[in-house]
Protein backbone atom coordinates (compact mmCIF):
# COMPACT_ATOMS: atom_id res chain seq x y z
CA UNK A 1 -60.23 4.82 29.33
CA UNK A 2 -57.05 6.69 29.87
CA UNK A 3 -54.13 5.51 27.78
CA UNK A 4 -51.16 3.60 28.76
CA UNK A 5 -49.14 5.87 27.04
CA UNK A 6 -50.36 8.77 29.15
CA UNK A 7 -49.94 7.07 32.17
CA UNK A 8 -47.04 4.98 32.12
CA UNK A 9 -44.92 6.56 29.23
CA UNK A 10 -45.01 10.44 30.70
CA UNK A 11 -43.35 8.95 33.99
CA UNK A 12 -40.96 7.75 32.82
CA UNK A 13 -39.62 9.80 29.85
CA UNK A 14 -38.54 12.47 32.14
CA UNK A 15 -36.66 10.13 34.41
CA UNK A 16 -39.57 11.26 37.38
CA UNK A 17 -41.47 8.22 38.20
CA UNK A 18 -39.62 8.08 41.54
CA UNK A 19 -41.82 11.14 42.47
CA UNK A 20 -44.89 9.78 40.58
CA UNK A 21 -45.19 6.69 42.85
CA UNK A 22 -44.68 5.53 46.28
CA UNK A 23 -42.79 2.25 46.72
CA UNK A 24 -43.15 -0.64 49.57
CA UNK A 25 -40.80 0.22 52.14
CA UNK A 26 -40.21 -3.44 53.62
CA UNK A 27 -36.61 -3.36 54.76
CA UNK A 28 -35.91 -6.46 53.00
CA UNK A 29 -37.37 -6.33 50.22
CA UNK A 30 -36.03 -2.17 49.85
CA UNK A 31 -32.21 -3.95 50.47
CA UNK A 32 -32.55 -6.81 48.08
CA UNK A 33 -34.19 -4.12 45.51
CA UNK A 34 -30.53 -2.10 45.53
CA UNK A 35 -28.22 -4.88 46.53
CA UNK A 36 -28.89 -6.97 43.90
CA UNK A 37 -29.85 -6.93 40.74
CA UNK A 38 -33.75 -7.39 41.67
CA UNK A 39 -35.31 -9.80 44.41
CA UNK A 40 -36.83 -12.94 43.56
CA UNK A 41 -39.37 -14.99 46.03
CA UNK A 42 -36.23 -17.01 47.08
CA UNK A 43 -34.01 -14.59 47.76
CA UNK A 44 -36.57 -12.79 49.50
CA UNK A 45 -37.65 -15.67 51.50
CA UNK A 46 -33.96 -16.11 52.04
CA UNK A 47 -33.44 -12.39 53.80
CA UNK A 48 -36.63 -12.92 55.55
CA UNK A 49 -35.40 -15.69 57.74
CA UNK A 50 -31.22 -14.42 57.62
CA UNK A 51 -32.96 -10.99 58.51
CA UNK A 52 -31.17 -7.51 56.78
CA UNK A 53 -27.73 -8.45 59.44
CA UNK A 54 -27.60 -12.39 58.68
CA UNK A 55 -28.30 -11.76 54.82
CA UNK A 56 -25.51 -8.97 54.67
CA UNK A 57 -23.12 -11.32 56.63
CA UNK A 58 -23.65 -14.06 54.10
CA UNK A 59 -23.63 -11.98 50.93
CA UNK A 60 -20.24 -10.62 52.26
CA UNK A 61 -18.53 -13.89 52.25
CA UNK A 62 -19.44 -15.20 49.03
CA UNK A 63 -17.40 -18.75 49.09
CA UNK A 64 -20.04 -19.27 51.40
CA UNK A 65 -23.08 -19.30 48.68
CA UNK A 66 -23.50 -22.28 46.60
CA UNK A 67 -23.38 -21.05 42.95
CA UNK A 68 -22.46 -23.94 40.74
CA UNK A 69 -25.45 -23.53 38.40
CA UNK A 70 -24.00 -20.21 36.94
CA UNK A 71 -20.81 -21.31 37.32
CA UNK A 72 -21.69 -24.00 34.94
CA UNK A 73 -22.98 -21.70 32.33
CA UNK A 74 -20.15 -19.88 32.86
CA UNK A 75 -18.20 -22.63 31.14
CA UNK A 76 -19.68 -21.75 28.48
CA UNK A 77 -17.71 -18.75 28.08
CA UNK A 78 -14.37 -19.78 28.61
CA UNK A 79 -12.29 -16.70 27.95
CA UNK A 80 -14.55 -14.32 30.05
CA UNK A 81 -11.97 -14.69 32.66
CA UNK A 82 -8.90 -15.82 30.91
CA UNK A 83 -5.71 -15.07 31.45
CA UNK A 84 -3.39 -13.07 29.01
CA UNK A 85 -1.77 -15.91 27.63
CA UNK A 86 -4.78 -17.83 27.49
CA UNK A 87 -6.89 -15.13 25.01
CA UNK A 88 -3.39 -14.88 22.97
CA UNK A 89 -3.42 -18.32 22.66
CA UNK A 90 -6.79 -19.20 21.90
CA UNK A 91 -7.68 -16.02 19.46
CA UNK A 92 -6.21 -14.53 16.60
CA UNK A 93 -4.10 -11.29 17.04
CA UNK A 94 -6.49 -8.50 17.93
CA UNK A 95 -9.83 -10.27 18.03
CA UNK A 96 -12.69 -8.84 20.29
CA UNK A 97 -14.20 -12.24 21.25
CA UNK A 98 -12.61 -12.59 24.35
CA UNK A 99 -14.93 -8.93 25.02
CA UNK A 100 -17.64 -10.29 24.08
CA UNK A 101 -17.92 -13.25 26.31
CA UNK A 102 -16.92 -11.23 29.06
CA UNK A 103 -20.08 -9.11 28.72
CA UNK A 104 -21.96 -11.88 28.53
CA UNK A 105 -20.75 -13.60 31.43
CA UNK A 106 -21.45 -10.35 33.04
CA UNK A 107 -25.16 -10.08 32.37
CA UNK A 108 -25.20 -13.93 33.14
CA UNK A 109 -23.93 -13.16 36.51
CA UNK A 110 -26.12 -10.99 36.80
CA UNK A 111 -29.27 -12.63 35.99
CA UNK A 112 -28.45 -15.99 37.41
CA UNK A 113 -25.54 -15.88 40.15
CA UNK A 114 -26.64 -16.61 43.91
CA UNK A 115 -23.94 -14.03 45.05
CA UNK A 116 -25.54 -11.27 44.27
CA UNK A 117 -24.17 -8.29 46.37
CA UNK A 118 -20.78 -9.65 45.41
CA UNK A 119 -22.11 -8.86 41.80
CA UNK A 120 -23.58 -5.26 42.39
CA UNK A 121 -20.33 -4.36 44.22
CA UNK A 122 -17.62 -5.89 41.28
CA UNK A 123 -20.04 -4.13 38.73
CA UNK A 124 -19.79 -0.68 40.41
CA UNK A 125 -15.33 -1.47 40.85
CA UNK A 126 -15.56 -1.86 37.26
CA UNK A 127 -17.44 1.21 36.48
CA UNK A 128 -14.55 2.97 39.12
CA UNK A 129 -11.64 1.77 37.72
CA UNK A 130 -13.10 1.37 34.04
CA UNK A 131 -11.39 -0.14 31.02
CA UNK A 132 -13.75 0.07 27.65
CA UNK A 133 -14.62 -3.71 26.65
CA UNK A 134 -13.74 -3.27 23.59
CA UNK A 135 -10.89 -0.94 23.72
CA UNK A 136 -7.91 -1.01 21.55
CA UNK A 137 -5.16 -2.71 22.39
CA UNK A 138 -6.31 -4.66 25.39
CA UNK A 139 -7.90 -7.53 23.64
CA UNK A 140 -5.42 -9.68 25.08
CA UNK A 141 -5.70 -8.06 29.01
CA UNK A 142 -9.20 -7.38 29.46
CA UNK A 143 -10.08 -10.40 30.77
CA UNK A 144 -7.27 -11.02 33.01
CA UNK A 145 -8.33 -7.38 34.66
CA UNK A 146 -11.98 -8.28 35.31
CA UNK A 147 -10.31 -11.48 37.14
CA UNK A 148 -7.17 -10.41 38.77
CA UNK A 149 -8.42 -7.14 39.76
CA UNK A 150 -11.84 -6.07 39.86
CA UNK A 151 -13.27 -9.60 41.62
CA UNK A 152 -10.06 -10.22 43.26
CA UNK A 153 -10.53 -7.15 45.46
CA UNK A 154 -14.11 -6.44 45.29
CA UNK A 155 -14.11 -7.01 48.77
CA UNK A 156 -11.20 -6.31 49.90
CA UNK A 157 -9.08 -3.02 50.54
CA UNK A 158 -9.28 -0.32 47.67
CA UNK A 159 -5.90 0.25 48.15
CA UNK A 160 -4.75 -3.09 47.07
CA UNK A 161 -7.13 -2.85 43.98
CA UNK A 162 -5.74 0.42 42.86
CA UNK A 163 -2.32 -0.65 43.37
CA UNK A 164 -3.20 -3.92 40.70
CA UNK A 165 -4.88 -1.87 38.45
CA UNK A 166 -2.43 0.96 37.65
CA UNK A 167 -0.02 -2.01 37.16
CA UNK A 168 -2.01 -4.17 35.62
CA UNK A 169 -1.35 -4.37 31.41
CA UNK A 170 -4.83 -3.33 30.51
CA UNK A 171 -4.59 -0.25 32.84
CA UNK A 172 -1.17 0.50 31.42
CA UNK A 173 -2.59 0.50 27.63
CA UNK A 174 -5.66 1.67 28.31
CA UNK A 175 -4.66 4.88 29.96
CA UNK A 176 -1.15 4.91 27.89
CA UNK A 177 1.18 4.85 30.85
CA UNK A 178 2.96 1.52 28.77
CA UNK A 179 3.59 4.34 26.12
CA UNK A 180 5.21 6.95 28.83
CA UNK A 181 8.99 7.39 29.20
CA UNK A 182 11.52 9.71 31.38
CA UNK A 183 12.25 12.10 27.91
CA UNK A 184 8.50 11.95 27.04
CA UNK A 185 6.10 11.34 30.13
CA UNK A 186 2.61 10.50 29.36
CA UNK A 187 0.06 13.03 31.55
CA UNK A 188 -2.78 10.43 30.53
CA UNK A 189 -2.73 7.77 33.26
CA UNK A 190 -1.65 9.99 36.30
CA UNK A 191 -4.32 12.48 35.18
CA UNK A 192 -7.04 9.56 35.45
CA UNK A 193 -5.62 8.37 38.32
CA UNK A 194 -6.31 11.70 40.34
CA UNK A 195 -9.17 13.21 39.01
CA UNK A 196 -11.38 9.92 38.38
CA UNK A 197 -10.07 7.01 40.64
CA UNK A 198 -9.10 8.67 44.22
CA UNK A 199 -9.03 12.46 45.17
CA UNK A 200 -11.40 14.12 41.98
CA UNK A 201 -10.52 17.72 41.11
CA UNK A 202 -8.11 19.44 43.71
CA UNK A 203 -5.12 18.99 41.68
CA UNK A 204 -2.99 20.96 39.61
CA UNK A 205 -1.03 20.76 36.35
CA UNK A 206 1.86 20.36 38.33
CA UNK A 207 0.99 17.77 40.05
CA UNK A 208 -0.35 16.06 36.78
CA UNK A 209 2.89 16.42 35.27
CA UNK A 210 4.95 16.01 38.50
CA UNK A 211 2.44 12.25 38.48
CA UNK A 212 3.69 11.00 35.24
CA UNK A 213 7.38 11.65 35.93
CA UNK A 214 6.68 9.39 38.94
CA UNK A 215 4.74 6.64 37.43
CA UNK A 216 7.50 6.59 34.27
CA UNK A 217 8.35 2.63 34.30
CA UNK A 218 5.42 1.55 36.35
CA UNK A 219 4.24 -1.89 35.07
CA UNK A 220 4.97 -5.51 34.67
CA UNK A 221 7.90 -6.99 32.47
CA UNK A 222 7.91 -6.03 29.20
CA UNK A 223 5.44 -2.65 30.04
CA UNK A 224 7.08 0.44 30.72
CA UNK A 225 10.79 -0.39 30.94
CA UNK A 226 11.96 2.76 31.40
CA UNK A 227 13.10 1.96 35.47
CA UNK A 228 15.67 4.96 35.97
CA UNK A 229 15.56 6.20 39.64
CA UNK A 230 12.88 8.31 40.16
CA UNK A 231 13.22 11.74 41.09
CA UNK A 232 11.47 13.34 44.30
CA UNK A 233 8.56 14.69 43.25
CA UNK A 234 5.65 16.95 45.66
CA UNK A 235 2.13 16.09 44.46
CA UNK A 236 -1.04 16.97 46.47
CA UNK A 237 0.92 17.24 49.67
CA UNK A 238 3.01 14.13 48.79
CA UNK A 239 7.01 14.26 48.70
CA UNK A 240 8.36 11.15 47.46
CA UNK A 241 10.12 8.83 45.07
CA UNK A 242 8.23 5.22 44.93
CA UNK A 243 4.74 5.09 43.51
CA UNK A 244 3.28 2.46 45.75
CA UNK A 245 4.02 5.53 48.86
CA UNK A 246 2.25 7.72 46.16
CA UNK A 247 -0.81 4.96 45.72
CA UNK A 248 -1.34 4.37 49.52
CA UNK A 249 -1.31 8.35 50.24
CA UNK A 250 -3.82 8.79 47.24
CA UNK A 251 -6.11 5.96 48.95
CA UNK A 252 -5.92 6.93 52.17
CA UNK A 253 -6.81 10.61 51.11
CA UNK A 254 -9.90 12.78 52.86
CA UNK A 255 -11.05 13.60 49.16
CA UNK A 256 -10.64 10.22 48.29
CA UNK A 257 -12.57 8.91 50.80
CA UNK A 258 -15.25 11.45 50.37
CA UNK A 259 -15.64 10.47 46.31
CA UNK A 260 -15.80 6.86 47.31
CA UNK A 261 -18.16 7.15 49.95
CA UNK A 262 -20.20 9.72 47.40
CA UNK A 263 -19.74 7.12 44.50
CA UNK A 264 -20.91 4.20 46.53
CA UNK A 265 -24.47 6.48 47.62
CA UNK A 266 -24.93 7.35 44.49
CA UNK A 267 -24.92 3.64 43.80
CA UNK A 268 -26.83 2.40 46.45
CA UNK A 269 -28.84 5.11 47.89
CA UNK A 270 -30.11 7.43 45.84
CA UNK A 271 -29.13 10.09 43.20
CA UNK A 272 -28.23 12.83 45.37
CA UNK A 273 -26.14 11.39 48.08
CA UNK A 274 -27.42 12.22 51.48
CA UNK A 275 -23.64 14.29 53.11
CA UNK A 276 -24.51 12.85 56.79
CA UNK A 277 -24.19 9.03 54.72
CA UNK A 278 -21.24 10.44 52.45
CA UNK A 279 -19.59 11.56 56.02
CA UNK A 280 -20.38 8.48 57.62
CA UNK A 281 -18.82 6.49 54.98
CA UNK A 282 -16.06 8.01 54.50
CA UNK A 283 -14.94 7.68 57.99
CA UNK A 284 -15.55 3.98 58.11
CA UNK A 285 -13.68 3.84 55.11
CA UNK A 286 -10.65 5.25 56.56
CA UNK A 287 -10.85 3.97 60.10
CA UNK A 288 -10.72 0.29 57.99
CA UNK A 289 -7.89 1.06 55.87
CA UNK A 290 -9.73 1.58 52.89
CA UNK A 291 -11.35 -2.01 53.54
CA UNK A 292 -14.99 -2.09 51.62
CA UNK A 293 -17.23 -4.51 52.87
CA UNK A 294 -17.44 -2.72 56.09
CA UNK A 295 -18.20 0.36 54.23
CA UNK A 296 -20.85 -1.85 52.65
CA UNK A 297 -22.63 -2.76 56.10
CA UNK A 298 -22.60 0.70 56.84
CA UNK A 299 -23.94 1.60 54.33
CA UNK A 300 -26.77 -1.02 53.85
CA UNK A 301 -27.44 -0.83 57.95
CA UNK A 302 -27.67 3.20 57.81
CA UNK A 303 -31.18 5.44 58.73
CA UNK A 304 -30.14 7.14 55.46
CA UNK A 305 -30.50 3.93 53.27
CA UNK A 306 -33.38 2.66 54.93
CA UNK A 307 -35.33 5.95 54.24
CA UNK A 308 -34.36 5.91 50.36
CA UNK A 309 -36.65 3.43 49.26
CA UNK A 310 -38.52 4.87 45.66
CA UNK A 311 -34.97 7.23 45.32
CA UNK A 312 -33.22 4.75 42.17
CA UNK A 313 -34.29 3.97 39.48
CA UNK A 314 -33.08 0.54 37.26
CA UNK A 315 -30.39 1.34 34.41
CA UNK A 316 -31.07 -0.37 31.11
CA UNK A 317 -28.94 -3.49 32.16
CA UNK A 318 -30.43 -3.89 35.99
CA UNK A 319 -34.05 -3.51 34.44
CA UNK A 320 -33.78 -6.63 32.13
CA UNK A 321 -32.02 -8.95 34.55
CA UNK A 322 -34.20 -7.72 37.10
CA UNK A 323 -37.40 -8.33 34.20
CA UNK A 324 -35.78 -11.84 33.82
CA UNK A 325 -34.88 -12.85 37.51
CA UNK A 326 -39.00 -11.59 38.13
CA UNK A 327 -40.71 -13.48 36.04
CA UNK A 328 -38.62 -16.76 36.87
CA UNK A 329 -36.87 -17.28 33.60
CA UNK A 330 -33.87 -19.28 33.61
CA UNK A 331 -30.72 -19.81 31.15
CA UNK A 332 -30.95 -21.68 28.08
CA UNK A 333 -29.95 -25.31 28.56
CA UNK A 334 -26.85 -25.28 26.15
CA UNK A 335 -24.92 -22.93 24.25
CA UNK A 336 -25.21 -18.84 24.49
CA UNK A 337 -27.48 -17.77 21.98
CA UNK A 338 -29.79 -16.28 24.49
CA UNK A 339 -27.21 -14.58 25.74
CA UNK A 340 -25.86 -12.58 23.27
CA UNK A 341 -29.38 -11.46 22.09
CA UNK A 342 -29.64 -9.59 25.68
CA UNK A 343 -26.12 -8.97 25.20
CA UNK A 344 -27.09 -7.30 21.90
CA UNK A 345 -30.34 -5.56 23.51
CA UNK A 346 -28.05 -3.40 25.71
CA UNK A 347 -25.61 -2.66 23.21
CA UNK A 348 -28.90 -0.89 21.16
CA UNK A 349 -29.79 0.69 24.74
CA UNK A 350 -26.04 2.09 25.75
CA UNK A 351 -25.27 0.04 28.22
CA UNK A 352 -24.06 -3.35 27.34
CA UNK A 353 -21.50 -4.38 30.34
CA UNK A 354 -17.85 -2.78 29.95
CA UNK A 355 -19.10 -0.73 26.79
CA UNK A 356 -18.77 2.69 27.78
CA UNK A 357 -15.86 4.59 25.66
CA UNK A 358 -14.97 7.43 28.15
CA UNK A 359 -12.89 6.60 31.04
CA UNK A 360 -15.18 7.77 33.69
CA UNK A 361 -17.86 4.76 33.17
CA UNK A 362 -21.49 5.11 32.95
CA UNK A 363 -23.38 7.68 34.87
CA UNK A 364 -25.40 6.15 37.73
CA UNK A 365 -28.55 8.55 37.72
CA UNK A 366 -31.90 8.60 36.34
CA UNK A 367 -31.87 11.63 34.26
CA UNK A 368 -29.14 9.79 32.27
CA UNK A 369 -31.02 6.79 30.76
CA UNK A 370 -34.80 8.50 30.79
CA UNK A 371 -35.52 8.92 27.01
CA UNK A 372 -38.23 7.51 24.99
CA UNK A 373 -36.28 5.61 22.99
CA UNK A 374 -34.93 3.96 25.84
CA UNK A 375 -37.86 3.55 27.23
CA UNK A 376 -39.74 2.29 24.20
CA UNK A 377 -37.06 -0.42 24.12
CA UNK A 378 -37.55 -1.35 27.41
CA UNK A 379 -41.56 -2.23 26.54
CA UNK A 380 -40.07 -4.08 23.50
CA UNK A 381 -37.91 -6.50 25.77
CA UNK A 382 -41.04 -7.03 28.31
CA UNK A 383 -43.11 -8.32 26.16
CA UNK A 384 -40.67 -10.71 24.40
CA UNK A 385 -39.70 -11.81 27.94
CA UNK A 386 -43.08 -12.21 28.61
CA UNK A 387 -44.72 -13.92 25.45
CA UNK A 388 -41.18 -16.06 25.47
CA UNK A 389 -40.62 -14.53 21.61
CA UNK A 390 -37.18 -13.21 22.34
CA UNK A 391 -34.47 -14.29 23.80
CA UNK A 392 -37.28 -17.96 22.76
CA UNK A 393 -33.69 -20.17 24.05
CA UNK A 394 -34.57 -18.57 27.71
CA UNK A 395 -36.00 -21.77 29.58
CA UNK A 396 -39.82 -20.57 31.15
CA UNK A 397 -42.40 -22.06 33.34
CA UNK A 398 -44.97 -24.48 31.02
CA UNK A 399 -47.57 -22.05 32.22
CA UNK A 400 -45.98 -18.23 32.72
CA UNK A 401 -49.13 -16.61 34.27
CA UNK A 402 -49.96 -19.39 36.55
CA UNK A 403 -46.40 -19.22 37.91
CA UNK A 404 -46.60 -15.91 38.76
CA UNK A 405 -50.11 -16.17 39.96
CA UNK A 406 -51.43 -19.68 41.25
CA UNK A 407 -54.96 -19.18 41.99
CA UNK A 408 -56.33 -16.27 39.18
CA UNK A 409 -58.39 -13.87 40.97
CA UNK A 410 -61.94 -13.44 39.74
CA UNK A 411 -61.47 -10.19 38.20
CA UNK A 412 -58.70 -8.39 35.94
CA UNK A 413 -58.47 -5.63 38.23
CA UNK A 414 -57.48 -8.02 41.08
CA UNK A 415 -55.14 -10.26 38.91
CA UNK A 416 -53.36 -6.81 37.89
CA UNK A 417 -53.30 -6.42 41.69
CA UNK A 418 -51.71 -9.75 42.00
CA UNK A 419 -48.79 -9.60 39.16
CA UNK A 420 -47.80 -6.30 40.58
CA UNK A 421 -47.23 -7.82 44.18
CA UNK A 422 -45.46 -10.74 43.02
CA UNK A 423 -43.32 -8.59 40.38
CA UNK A 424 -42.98 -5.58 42.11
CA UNK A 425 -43.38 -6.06 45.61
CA UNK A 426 -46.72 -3.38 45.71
CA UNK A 427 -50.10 -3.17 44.35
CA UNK A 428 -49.68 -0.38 41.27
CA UNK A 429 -51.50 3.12 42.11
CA UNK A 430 -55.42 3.35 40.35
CA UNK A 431 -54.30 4.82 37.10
CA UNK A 432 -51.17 2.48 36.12
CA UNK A 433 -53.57 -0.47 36.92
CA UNK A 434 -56.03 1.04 34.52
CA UNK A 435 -52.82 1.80 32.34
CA UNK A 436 -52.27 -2.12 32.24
CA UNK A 437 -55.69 -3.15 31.96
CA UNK A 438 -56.40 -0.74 28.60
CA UNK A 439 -53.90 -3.47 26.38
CA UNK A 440 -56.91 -5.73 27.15
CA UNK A 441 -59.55 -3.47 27.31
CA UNK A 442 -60.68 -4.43 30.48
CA UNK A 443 -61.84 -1.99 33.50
CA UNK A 444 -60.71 -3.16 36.63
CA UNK A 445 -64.14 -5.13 37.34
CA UNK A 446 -64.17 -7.19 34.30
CA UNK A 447 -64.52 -10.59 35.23
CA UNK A 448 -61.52 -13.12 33.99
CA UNK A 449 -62.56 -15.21 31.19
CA UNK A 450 -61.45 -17.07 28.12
CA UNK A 451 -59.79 -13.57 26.99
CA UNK A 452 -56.96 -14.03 29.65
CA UNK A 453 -55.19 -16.29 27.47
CA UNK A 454 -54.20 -13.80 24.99
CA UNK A 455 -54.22 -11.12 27.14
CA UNK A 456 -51.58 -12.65 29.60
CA UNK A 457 -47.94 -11.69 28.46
CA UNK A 458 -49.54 -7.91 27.74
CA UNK A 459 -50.85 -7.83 31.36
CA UNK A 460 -47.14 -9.06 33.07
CA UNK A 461 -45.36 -6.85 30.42
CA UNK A 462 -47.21 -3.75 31.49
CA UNK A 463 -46.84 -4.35 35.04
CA UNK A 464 -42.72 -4.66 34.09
CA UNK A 465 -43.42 -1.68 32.16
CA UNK A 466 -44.96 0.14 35.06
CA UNK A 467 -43.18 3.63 36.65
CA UNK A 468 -43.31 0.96 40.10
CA UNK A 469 -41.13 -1.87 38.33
CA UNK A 470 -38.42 0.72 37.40
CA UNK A 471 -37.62 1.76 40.69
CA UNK A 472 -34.42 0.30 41.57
């Protein structure tokens, strides 16, 4: 019997099981697979009567989606979106706890939230405009940020959200422009602002340093006081004196629009991103005035998008809340001790929310998180979920196998057949069926007996393990 190690591990390792299997193309269930963080049989039953149109329409106007069940474990992490006075009041000076219930409340969101493209989208704004949780000196602001920027314009024009964030105190300690003054400018911020958050790299040193003489004194009171009358400065084809003139002109940018549209592919679409979508994009996003959610429905509505089904695959954080949401697992029913053991698991696997140190926020292809560590980790976390070991405060069906799978069929081949459907969406090809089976040491005509019991969590954790389940 071949090995599941052979046939499951050497997919994967590389980063290739996109090309090693084919993936169910169903329009819905190929749109709820990238815009959220992985479909469950409600949300799925959900698009299938809204259709891909009625679906998109409701998960762009989130106040319309009922979601007071996470918003109630929210609660349990009060500071996650605090505001600045709120943290300083509630935490001693410097403390990261406010950082680490916002990660939680991240993966929470992400697990459990009904507004789930809302999600996807803030997560990718926050990987845009990024701000290390934790980060030195913006124990305080982090928060605030996630709340008063990121969410607050998630969905609305990127202008406006660029405009909060280079003003907003976590931005302005983060990237040191609180620090920068007329006698010494700091390059730091204005050199971010270019090359990572709108036009990428067309500029010069000139312009970087012609930037930070600009944005001197940008900030709210008490952050970069230095307010002296600008002089006019020429940057990238601006000539001006008032950074909010600089801010629209960087938004409203060709190259800007191009990395945006490029960003928001790579996001959604697949790793390279197709030009005729990046095109496409990027004029919708400047015919709108740098408005995103019709971006969004072009995006999700597009030949290109429909045709990229097997083309992602699921980052360390969308794999387990996507392993979670798929096998029907819900919060724990008081305090957060489940969550910060997944928030723990992803700080071992590199990509805990907000955790990234650099300021260009974590890569977004395959070939970034396909290791075998990373993968062996992943198997780890499957079968915990599965045998209800670890994270044990997670809430589970009485019976996890019958959940999944009602009626057993008669043979383990066929119930192998049956987990991958429900989890996956698609039977498994021949040899990662076998590849499952071999943890049992079953063939795929072995009739289903007494051994099932103690074979169960093995069987659903290789099927999560499976090159298929990856696939974003």
């Amino acid at each position: 019997m071949t090995s599941r190690r052979t046939l499951i591990g050497g997919a994967l390792l590389d980063g290739s099981a996109k090309a090693a299997v084919k993936i169910d193309a169903d329009p819905v269930a190929h749109l709820l697979r990238r815009a959220t963080y992985g479909p469950t049989p409600a949300a799925l039953a959900e698009a299938k009567k809204f259709g891909v149109a009625g679906w998109l329409d409701r998960q762009l106007d989130p106040a319309r989606i009922d979601d007071t069940a996470c918003d109630r474990l929210l609660a349990r992490l009060p500071l996650a979106g605090a505001s600045i006075a709120k943290v300083r009041a509630s935490l001693p000076l410097h403390s990261y706890a406010a950082f680490g219930q916002l990660g939680r409340a991240a993966i929470a969101r992400a697990v459990w939230s009904n507004r789930q493209l809302f999600e996807t989208t803030a997560m990718f704004w926050a990987n845009h405009l990024h701000i290390s949780a934790p980060s030195s000196g913006v124990w305080d602001s982090r928060c605030d940020y996630e709340t008063q920027v990121i969410r607050k314009y998630a969905f609305g024009k990127f202008s406006e959200m660029l405009k909060a964030s280079a003003r907003h105190p976590a931005m302005l300690t983060y990237l040191d422009n609180r620090s920068s003054t007329r006698a010494h400018p700091n390059e730091n911020y204005a050199r971010e602002l270019m090359e990572l958050h709108t036009v990428g790299l067309i500029y010069s040193e000139a312009d970087v340093a012609a930037a930070a003489r600009l944005l001197v004194g940008l900030g709210t009171e008490g952050l970069g006081t230095d307010t002296a009358r600008k002089d006019t400065v020429k940057i990238l084809g601006f000539t001006g004196n008032d950074p909010d003139s600089f801010f629209a002109y960087l938004t409203h940018h060709p190259a800007t629009a191009q990395r945006i549209a490029t960003k928001l592919c790579v996001r959604f679409v697949a790793d390279d991103a197709p030009a005729s979508l990046v095109a496409k994009l990027a004029k919708v996003y400047l015919d709108n005035d740098t408005a995103i959610t019709p971006v969004l429905r072009a995006l999700f509505t597009s030949p290109e998008f429909a045709a990229s089904a097997g083309q992602k695959m699921r980052t360390p954080l969308e794999d387990v809340a996507a392993s979670i949401r798929a096998l029907g697992l819900g919060p724990e029913r008081d305090g957060i001790k489940a969550l910060d053991a997944l928030y723990n698991e992803l700080v071992d696997a590199g990509n805990a929310p907000y955790r990234w140190s650099p300021p260009n926020g974590y890569p977004d292809v395959a070939a970034a998180w396909a290791s075998p560590s990373a993968f062996l980790m992943k198997c780890n976390l499957h079968l915990n979920l599965a045998a209800g070991w670890y994270p044990s405060q997670l809430t589970r069906p009485a019976n996890l196998l019958k959940s999944l799978v009602p009626v057993p069929p008669a043979t383990f081949g066929a119930l192998v057949d049956a987990l991958a459907v429900r989890l996956t969406g698609t039977r498994l090809p021949a040899a990662q069926t076998a590849a499952a089976l071999s943890v049992a040491g079953k063939l795929p005509t072995s009739p289903v007996d007494k051994s099932l019991d103690g074979a169960a969590p093995y069987l659903i954790a290789m099927v999560l393990n499976s090159p298929t389940f990856q696939l974003r």
